[in-house]
PDB file of N, CA and C in Angstrom:
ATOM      1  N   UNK A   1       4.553-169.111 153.418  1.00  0.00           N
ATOM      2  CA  UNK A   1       3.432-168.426 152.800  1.00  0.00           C
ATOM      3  C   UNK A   1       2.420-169.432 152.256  1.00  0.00           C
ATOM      4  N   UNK A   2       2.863-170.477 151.400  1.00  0.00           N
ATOM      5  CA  UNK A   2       1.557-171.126 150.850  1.00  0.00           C
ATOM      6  C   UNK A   2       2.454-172.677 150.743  1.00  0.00           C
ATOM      7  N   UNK A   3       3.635-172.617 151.479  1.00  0.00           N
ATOM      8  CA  UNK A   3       3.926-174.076 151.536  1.00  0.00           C
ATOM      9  C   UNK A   3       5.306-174.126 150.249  1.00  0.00           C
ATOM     10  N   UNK A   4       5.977-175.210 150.803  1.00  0.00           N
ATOM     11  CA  UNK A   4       6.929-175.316 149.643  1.00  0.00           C
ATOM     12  C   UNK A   4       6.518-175.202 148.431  1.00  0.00           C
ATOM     13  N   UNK A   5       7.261-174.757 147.723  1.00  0.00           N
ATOM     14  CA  UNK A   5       6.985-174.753 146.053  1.00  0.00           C
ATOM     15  C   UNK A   5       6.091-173.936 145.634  1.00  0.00           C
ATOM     16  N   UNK A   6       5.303-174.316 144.685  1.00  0.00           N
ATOM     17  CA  UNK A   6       4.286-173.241 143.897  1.00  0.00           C
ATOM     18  C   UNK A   6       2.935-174.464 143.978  1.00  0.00           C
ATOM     19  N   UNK A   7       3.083-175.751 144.375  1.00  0.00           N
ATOM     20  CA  UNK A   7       2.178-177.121 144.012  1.00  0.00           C
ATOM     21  C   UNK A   7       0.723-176.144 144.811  1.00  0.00           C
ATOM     22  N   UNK A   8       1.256-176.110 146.205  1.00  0.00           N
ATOM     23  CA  UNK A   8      -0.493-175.720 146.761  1.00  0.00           C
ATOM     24  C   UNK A   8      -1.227-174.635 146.612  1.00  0.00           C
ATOM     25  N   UNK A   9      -0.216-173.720 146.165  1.00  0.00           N
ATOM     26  CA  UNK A   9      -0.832-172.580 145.279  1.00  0.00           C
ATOM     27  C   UNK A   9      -1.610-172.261 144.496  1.00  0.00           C
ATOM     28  N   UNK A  10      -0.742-173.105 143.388  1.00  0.00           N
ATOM     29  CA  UNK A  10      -1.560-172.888 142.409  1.00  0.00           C
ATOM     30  C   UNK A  10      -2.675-174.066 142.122  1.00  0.00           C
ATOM     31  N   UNK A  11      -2.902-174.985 143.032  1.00  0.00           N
ATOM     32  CA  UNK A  11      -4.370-175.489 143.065  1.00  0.00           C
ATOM     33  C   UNK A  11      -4.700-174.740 143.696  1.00  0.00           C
ATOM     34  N   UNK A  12      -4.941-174.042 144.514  1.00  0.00           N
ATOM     35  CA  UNK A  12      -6.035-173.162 145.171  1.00  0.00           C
ATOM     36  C   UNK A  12      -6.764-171.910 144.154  1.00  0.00           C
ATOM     37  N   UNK A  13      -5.692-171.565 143.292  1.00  0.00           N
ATOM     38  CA  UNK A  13      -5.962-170.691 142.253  1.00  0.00           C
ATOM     39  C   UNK A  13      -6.578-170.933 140.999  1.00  0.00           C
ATOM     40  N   UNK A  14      -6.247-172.832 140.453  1.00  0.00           N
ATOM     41  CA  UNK A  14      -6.148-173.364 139.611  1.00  0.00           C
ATOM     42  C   UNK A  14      -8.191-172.763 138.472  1.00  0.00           C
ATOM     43  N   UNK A  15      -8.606-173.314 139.600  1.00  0.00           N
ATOM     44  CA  UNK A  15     -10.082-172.761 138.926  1.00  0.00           C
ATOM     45  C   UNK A  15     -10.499-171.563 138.253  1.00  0.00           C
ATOM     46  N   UNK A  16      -9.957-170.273 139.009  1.00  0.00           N
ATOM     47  CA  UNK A  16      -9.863-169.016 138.583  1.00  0.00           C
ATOM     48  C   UNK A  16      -9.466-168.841 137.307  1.00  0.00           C
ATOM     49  N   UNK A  17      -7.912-169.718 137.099  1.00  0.00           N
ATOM     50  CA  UNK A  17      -7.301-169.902 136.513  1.00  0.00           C
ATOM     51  C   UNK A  17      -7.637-170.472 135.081  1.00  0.00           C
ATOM     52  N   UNK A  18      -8.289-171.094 135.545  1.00  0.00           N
ATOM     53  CA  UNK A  18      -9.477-172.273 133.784  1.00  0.00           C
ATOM     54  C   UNK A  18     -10.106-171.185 133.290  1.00  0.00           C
ATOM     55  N   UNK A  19     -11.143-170.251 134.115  1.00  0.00           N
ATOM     56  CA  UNK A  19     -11.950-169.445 134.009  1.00  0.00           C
ATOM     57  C   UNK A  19     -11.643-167.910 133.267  1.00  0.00           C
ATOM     58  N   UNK A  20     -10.170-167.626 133.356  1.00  0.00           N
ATOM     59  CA  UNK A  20      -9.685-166.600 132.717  1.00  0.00           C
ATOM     60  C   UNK A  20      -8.707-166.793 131.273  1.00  0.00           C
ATOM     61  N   UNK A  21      -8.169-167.705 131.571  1.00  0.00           N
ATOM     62  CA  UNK A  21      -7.194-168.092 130.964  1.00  0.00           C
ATOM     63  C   UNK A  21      -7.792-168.420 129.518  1.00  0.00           C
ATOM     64  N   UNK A  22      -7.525-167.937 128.276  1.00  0.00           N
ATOM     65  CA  UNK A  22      -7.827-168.409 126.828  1.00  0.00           C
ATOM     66  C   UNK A  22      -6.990-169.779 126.437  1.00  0.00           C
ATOM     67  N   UNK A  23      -8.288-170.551 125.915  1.00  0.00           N
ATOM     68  CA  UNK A  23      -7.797-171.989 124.671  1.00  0.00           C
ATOM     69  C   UNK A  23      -6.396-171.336 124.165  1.00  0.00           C
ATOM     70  N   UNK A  24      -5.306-172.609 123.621  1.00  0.00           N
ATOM     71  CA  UNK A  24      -4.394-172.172 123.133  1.00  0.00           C
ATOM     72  C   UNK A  24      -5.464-172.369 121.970  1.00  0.00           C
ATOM     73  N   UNK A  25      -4.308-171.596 120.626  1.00  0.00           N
ATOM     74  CA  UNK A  25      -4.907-171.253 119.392  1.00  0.00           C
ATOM     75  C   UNK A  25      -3.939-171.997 118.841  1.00  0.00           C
ATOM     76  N   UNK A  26      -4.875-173.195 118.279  1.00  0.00           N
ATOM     77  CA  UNK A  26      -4.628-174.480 117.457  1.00  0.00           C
ATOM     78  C   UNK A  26      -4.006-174.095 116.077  1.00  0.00           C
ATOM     79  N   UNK A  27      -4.462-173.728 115.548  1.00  0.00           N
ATOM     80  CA  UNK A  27      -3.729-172.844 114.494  1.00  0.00           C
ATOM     81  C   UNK A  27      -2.636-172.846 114.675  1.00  0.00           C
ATOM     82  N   UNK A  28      -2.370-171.783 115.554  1.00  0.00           N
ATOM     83  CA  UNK A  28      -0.802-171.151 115.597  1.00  0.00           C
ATOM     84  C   UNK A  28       0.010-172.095 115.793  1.00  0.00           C
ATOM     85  N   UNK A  29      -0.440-173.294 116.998  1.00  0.00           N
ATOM     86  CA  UNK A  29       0.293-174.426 117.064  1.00  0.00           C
ATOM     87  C   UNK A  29       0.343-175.399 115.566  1.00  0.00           C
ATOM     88  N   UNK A  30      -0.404-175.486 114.884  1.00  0.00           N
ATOM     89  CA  UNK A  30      -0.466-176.683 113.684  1.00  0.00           C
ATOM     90  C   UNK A  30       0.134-175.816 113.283  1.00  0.00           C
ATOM     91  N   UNK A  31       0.666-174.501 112.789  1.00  0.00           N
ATOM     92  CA  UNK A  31       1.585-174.234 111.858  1.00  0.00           C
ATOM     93  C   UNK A  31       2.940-173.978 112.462  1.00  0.00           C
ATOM     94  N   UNK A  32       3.260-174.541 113.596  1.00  0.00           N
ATOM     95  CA  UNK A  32       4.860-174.504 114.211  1.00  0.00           C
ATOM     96  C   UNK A  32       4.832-175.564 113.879  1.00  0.00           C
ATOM     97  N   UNK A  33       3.990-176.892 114.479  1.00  0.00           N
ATOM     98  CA  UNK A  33       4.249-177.743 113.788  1.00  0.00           C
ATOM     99  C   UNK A  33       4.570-178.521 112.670  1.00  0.00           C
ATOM    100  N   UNK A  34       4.203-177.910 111.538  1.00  0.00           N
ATOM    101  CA  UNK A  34       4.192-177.437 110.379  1.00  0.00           C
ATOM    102  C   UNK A  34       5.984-177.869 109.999  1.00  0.00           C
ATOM    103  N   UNK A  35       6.176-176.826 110.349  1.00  0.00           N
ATOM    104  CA  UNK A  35       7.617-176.051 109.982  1.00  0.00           C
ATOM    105  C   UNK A  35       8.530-177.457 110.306  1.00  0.00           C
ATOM    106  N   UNK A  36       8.510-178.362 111.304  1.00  0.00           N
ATOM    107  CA  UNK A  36       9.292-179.602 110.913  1.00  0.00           C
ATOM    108  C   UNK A  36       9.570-179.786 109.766  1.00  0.00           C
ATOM    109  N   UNK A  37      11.073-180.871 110.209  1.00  0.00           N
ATOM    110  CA  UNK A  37      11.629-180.937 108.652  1.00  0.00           C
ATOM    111  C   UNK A  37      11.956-182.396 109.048  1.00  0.00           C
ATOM    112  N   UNK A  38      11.192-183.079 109.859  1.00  0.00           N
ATOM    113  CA  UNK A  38      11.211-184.641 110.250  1.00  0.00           C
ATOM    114  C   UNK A  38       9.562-184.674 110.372  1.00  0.00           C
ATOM    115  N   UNK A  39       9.027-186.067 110.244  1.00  0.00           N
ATOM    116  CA  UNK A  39       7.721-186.890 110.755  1.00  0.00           C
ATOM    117  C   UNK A  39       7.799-186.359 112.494  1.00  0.00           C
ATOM    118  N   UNK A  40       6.628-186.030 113.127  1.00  0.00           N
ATOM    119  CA  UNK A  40       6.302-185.815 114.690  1.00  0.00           C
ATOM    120  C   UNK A  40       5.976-187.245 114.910  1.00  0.00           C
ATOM    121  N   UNK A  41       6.932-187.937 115.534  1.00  0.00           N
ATOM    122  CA  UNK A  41       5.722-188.949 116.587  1.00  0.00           C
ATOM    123  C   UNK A  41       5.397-188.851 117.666  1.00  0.00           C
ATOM    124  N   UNK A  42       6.065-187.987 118.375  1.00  0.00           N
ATOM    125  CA  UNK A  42       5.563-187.470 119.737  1.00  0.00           C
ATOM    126  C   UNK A  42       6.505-186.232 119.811  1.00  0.00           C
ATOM    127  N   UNK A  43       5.869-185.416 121.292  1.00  0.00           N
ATOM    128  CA  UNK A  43       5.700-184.148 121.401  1.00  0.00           C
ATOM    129  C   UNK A  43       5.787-183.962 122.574  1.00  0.00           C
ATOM    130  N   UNK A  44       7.083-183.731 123.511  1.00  0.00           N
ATOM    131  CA  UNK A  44       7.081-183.205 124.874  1.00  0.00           C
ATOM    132  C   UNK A  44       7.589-181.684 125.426  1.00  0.00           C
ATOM    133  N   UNK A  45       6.315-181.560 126.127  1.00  0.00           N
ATOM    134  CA  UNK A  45       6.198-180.277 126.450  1.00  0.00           C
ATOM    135  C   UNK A  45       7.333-179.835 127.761  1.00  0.00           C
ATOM    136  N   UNK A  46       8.951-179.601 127.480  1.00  0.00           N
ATOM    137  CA  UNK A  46       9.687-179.074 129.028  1.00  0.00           C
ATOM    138  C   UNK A  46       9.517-177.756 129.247  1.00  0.00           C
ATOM    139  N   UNK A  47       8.751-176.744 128.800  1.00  0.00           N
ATOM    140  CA  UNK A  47       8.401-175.861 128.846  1.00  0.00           C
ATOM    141  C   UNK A  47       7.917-175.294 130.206  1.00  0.00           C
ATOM    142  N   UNK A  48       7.210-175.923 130.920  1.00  0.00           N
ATOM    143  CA  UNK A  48       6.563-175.800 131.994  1.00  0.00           C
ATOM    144  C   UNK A  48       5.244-174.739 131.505  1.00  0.00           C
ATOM    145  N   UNK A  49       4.726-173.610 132.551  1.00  0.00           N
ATOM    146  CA  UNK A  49       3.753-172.721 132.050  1.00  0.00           C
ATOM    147  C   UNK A  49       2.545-173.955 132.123  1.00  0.00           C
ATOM    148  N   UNK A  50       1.378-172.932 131.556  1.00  0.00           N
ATOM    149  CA  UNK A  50      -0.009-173.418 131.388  1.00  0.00           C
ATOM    150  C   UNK A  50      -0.178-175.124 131.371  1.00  0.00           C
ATOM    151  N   UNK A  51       0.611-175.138 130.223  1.00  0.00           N
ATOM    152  CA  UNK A  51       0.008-176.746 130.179  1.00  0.00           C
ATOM    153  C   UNK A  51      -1.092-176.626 128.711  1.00  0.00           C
ATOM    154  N   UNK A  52      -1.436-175.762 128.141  1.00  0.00           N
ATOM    155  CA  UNK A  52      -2.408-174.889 127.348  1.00  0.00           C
ATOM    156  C   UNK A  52      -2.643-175.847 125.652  1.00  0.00           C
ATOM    157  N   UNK A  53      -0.906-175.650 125.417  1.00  0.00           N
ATOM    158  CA  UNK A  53      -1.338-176.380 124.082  1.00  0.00           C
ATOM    159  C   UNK A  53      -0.624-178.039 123.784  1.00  0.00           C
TER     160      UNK A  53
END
């Protein structure tokens, strides 16, 4: 259908995709962040999804 995986897909879609898709809401993220009970020095996202915040 569109090739192994989801990779050529969703560049073909990817633009649409910028265009609909809402900013994550910084907020909501600074106050998860928040809630640590250690110093952040870094922050990895295995989540997969958007990529957003």
């Amino acid at each position: 259908m569109h090739g192994v995986g989801d990779v050529r897909f969703f560049d073909r879609v990817a633009p649409l995709y910028d265009r609909v898709m809402p900013a994550a809401d910084g907020s909501v993220l600074a106050a998860g962040l928040d809630r640590a009970e250690r110093p952040i020095d870094r922050l990895l996202d295995v989540g997969g999804g958007s990529g957003r915040a």
